[in-house]
PDB file of N, CA and C in Angstrom:
ATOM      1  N   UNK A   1     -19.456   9.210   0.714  1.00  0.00           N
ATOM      2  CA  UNK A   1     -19.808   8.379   1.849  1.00  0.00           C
ATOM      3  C   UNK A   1     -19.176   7.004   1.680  1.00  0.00           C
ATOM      4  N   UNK A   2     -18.533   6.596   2.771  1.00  0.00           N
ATOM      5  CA  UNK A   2     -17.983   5.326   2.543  1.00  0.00           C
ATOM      6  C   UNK A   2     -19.259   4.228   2.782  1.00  0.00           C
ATOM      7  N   UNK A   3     -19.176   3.238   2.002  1.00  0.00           N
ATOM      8  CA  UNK A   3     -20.037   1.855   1.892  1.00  0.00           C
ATOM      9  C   UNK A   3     -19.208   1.182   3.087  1.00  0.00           C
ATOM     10  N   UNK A   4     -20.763   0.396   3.669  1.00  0.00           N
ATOM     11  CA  UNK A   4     -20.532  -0.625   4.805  1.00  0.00           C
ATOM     12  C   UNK A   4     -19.495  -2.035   5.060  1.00  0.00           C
ATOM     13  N   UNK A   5     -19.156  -1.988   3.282  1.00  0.00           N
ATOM     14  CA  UNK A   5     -18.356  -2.991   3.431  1.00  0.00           C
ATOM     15  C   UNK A   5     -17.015  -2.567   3.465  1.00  0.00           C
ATOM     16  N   UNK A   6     -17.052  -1.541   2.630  1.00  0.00           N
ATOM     17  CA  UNK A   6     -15.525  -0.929   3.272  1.00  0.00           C
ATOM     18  C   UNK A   6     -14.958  -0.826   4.463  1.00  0.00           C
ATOM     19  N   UNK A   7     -15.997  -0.078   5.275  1.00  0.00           N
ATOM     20  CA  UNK A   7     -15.804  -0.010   7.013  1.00  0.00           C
ATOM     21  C   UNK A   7     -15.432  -1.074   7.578  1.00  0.00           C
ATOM     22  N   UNK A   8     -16.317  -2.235   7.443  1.00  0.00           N
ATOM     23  CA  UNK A   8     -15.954  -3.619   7.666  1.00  0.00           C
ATOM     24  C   UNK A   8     -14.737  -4.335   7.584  1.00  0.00           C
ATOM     25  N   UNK A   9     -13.949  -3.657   6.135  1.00  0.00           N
ATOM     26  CA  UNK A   9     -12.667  -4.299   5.569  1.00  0.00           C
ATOM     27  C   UNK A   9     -11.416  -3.434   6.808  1.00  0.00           C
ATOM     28  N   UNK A  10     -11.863  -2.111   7.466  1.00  0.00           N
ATOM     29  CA  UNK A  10     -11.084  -1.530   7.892  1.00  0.00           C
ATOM     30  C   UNK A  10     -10.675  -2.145   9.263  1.00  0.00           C
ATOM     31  N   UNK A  11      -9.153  -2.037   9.886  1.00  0.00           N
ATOM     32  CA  UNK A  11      -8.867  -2.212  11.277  1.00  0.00           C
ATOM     33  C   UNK A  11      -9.712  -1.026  11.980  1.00  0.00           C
ATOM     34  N   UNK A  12      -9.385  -1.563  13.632  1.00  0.00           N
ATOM     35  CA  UNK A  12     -10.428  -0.639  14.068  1.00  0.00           C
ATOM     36  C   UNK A  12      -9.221   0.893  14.302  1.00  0.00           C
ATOM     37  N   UNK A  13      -8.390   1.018  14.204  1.00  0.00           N
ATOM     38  CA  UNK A  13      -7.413   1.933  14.203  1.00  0.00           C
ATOM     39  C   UNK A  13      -7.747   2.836  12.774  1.00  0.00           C
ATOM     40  N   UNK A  14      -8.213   1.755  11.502  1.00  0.00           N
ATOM     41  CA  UNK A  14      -7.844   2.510  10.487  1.00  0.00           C
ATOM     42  C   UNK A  14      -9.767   3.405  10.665  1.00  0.00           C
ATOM     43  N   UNK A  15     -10.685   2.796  11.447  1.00  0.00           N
ATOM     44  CA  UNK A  15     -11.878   3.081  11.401  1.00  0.00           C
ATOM     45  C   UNK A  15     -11.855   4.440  12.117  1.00  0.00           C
ATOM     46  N   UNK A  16     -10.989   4.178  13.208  1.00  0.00           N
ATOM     47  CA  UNK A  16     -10.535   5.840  14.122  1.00  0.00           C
ATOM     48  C   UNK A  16     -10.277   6.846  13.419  1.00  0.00           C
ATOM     49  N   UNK A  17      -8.869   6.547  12.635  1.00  0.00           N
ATOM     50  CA  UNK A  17      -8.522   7.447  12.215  1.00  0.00           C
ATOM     51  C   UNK A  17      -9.367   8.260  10.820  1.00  0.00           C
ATOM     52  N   UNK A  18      -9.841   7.304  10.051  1.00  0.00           N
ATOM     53  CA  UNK A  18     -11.000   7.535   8.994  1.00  0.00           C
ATOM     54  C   UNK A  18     -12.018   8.403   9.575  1.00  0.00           C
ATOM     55  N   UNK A  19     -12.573   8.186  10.756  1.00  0.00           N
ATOM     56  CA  UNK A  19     -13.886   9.142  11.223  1.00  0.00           C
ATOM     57  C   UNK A  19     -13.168  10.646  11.806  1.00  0.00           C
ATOM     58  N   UNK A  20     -12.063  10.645  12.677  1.00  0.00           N
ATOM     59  CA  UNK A  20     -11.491  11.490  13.268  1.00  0.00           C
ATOM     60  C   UNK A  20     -11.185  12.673  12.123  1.00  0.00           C
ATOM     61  N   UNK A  21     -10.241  12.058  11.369  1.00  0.00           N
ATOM     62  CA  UNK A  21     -10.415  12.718   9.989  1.00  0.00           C
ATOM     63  C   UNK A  21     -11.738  13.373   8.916  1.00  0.00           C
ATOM     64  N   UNK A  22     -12.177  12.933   9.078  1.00  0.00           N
ATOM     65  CA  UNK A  22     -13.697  12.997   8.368  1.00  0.00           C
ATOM     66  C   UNK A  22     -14.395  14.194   9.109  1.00  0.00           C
ATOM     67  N   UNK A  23     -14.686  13.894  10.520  1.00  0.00           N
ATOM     68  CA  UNK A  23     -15.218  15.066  11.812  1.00  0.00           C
ATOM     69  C   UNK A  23     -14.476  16.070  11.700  1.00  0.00           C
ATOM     70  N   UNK A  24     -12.946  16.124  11.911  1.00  0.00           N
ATOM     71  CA  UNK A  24     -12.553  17.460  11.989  1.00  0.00           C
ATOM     72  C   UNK A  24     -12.803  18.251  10.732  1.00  0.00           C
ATOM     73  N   UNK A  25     -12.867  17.602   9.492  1.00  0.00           N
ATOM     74  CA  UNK A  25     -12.997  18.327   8.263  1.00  0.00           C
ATOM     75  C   UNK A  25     -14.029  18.847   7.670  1.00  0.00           C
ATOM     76  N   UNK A  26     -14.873  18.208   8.595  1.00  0.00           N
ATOM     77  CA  UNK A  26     -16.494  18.361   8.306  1.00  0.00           C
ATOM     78  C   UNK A  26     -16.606  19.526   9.227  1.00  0.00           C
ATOM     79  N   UNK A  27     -15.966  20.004  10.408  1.00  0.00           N
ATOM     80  CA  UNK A  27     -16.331  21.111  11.401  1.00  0.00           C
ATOM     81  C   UNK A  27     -15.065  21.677  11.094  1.00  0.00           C
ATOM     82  N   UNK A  28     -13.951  21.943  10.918  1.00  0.00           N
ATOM     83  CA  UNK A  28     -13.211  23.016  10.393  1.00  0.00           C
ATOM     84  C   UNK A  28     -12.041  22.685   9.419  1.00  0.00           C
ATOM     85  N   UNK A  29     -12.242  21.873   8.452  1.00  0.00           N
ATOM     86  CA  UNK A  29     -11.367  21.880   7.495  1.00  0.00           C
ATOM     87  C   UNK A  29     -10.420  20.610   7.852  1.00  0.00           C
ATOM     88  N   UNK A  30      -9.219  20.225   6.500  1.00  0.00           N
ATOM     89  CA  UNK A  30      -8.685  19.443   7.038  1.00  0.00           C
ATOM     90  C   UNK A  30      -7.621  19.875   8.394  1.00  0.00           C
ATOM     91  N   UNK A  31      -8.042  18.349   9.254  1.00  0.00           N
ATOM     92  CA  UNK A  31      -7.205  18.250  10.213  1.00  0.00           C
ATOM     93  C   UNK A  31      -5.622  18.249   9.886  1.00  0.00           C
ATOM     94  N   UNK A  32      -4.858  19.187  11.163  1.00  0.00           N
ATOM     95  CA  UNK A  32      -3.433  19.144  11.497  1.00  0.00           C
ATOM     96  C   UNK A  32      -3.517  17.519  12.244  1.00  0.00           C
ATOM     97  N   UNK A  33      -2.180  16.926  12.162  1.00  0.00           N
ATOM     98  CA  UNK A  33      -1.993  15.486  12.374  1.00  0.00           C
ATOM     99  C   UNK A  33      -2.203  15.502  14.166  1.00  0.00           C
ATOM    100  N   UNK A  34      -1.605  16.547  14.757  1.00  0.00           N
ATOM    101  CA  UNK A  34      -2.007  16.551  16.604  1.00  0.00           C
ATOM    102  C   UNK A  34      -3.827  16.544  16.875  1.00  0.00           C
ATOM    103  N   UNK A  35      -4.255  16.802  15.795  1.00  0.00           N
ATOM    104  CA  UNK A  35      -6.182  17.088  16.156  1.00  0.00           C
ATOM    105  C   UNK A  35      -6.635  15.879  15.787  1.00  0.00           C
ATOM    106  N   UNK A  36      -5.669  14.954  14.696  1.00  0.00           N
ATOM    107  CA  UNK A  36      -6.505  13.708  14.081  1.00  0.00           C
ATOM    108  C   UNK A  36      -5.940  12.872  15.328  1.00  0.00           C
ATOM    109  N   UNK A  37      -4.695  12.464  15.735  1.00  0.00           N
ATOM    110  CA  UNK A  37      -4.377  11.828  16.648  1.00  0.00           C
ATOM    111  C   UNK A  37      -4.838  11.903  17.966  1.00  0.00           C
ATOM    112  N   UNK A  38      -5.441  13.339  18.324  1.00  0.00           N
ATOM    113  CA  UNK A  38      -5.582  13.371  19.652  1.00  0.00           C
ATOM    114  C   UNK A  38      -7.588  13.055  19.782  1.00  0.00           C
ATOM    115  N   UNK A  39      -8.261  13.147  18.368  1.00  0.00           N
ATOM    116  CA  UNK A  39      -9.862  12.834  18.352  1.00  0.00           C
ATOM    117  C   UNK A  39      -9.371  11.089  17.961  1.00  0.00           C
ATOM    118  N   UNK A  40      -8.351  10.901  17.453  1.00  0.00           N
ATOM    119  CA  UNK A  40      -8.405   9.353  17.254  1.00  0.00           C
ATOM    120  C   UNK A  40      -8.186   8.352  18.814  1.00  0.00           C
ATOM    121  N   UNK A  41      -7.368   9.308  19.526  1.00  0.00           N
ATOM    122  CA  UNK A  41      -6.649   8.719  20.812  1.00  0.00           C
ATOM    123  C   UNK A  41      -5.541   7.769  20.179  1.00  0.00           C
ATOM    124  N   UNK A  42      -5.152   8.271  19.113  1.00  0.00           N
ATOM    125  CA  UNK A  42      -3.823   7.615  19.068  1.00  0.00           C
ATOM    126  C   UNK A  42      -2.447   8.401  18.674  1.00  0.00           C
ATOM    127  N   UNK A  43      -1.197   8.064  19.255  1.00  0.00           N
ATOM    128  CA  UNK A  43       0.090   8.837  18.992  1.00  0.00           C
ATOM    129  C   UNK A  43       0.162   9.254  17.838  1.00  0.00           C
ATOM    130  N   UNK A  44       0.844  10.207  17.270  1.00  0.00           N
ATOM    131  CA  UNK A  44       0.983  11.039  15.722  1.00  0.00           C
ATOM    132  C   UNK A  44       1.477  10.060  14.845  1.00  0.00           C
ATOM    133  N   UNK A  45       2.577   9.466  15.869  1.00  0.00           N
ATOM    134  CA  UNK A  45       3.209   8.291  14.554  1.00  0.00           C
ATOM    135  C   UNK A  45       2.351   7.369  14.107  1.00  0.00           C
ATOM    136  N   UNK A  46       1.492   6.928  14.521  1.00  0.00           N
ATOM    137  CA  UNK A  46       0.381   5.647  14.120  1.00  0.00           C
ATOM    138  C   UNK A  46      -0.191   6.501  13.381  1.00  0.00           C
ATOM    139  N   UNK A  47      -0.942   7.550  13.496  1.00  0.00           N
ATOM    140  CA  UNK A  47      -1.720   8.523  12.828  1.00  0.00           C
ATOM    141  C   UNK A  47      -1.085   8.436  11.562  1.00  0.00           C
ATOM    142  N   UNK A  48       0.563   8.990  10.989  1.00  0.00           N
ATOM    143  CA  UNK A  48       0.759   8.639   9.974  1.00  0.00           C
ATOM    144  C   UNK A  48       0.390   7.825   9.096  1.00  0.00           C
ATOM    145  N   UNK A  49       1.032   6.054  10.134  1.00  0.00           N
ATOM    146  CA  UNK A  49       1.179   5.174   9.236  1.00  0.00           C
ATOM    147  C   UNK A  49      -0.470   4.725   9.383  1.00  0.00           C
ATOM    148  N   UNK A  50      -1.238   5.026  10.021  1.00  0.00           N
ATOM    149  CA  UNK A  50      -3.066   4.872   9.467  1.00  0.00           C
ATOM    150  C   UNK A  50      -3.338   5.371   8.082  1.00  0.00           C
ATOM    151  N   UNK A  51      -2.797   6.717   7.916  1.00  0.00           N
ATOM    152  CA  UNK A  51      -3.779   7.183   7.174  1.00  0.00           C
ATOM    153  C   UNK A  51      -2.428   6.745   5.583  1.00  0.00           C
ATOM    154  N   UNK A  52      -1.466   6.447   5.935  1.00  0.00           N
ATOM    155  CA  UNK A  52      -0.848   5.847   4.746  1.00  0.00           C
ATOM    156  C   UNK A  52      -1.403   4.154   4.373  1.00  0.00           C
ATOM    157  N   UNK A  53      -1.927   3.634   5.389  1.00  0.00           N
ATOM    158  CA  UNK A  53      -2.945   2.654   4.858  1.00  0.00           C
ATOM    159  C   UNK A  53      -4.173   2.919   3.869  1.00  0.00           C
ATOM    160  N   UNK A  54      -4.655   3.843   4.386  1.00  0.00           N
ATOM    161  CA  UNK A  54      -6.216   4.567   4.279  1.00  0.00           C
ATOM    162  C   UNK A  54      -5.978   4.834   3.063  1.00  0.00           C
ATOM    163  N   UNK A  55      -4.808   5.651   3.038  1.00  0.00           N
ATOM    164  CA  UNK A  55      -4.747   5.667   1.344  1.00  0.00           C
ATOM    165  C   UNK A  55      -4.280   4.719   0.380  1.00  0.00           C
ATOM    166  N   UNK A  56      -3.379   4.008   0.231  1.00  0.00           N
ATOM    167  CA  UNK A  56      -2.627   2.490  -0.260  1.00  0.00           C
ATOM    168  C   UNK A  56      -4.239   1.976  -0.510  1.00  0.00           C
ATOM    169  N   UNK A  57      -4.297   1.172   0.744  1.00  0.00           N
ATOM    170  CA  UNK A  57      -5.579   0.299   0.964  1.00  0.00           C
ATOM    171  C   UNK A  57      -6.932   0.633   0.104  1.00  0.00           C
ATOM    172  N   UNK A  58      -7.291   1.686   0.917  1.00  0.00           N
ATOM    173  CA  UNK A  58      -8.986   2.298   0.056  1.00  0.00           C
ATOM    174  C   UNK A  58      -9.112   3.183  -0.435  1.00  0.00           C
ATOM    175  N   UNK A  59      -7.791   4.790  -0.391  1.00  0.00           N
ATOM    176  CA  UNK A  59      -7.776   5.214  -1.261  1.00  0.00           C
ATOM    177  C   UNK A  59      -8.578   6.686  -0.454  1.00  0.00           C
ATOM    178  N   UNK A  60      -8.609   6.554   0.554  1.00  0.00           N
ATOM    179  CA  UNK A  60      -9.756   7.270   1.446  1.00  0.00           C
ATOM    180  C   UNK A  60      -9.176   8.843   1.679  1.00  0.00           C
ATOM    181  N   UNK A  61      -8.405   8.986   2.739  1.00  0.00           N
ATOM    182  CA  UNK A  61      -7.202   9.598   3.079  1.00  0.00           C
ATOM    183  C   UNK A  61      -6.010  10.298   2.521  1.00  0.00           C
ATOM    184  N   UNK A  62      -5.670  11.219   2.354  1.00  0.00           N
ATOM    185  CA  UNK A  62      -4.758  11.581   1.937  1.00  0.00           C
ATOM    186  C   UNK A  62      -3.752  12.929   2.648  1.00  0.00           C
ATOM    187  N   UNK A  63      -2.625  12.871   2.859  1.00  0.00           N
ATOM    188  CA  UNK A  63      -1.848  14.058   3.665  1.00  0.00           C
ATOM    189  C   UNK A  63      -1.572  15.010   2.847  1.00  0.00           C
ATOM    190  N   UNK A  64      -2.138  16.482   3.213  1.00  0.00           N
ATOM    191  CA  UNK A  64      -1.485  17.321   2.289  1.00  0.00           C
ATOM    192  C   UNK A  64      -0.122  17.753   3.130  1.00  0.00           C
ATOM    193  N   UNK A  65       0.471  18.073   2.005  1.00  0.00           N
ATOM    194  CA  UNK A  65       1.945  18.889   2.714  1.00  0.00           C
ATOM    195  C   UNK A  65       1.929  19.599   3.925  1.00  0.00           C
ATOM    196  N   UNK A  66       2.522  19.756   4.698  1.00  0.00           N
ATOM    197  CA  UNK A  66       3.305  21.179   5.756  1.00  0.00           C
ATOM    198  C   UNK A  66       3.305  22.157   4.692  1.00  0.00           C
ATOM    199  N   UNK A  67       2.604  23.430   5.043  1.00  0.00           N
ATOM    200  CA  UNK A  67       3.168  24.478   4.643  1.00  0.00           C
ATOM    201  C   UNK A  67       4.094  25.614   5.665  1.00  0.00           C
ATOM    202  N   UNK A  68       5.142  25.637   5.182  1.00  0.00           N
ATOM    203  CA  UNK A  68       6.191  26.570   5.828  1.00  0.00           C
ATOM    204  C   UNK A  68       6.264  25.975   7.223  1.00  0.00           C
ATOM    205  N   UNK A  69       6.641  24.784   7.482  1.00  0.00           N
ATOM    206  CA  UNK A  69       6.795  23.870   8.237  1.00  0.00           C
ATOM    207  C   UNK A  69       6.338  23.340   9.653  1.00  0.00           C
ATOM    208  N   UNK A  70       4.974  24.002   9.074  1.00  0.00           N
ATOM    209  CA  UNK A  70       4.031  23.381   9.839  1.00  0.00           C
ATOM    210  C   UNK A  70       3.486  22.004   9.944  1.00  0.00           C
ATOM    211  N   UNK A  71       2.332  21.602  10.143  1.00  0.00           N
ATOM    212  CA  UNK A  71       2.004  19.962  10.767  1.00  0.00           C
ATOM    213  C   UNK A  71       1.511  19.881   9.251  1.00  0.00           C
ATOM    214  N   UNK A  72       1.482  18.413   8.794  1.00  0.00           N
ATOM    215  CA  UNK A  72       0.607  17.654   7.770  1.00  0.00           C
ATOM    216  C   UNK A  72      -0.718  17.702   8.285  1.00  0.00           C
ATOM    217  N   UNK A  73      -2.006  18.309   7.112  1.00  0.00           N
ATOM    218  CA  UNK A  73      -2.898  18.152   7.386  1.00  0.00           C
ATOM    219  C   UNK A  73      -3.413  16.726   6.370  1.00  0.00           C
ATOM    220  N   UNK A  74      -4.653  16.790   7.061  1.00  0.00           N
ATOM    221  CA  UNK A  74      -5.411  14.988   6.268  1.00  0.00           C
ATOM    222  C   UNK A  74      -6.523  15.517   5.776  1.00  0.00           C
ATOM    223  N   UNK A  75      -6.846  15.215   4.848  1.00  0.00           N
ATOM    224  CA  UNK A  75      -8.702  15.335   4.242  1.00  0.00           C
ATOM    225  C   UNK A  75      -8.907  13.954   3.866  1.00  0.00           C
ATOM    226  N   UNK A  76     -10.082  13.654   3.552  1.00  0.00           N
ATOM    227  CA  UNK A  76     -10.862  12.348   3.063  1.00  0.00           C
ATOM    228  C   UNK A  76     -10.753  12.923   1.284  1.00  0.00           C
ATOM    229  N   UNK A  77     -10.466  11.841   0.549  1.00  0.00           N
ATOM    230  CA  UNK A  77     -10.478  12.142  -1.064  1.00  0.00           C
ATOM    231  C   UNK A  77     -11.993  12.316  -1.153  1.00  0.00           C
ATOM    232  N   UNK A  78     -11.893  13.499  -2.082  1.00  0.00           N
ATOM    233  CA  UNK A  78     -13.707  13.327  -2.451  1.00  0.00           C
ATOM    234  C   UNK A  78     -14.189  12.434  -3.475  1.00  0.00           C
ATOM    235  N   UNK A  79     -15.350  12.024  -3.351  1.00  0.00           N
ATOM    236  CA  UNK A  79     -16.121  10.965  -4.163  1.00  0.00           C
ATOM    237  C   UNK A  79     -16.023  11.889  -5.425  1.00  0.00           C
ATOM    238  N   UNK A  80     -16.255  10.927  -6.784  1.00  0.00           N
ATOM    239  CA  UNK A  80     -15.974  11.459  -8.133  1.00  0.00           C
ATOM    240  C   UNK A  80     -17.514  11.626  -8.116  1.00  0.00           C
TER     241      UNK A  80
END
């Protein structure tokens, strides 16, 4: 669970994409980048460079690969 002050530290883009991410994974696994962008309401390319904050920044986020060249999916890192 992310702490309140984290949320706080986040843009509201990076707060979108953090929950959008979080919801789809919580109801069917990690999100493909068109399901995080389109529950975030934002274009794929921002979607990228969000969740390459998310991770840099807090560490939250992370893209797994395309397999067999399909879309990048996103999960939330799990708590230790």
């Amino acid at each position: 669970m992310v702490d309140r002050d984290t949320m706080e530290h986040m843009s509201v883009e990076q707060a979108r994409v953090f929950q959008a991410v979080s919801r789809l994974e919580t109801e069917f696994g990690p999100g493909r980048l068109t399901d995080v962008a389109r529950t975030a309401c934002l274009p794929p390319e921002r979607v990228r460079q969000v969740v390459q904050e998310l991770d840099e920044r807090f560490g939250l986020v992370i893209e797994a690969p395309a397999a067999n060249g399909g879309e990048p999916r996103y999960h939330v890192v799990p708590e230790d």
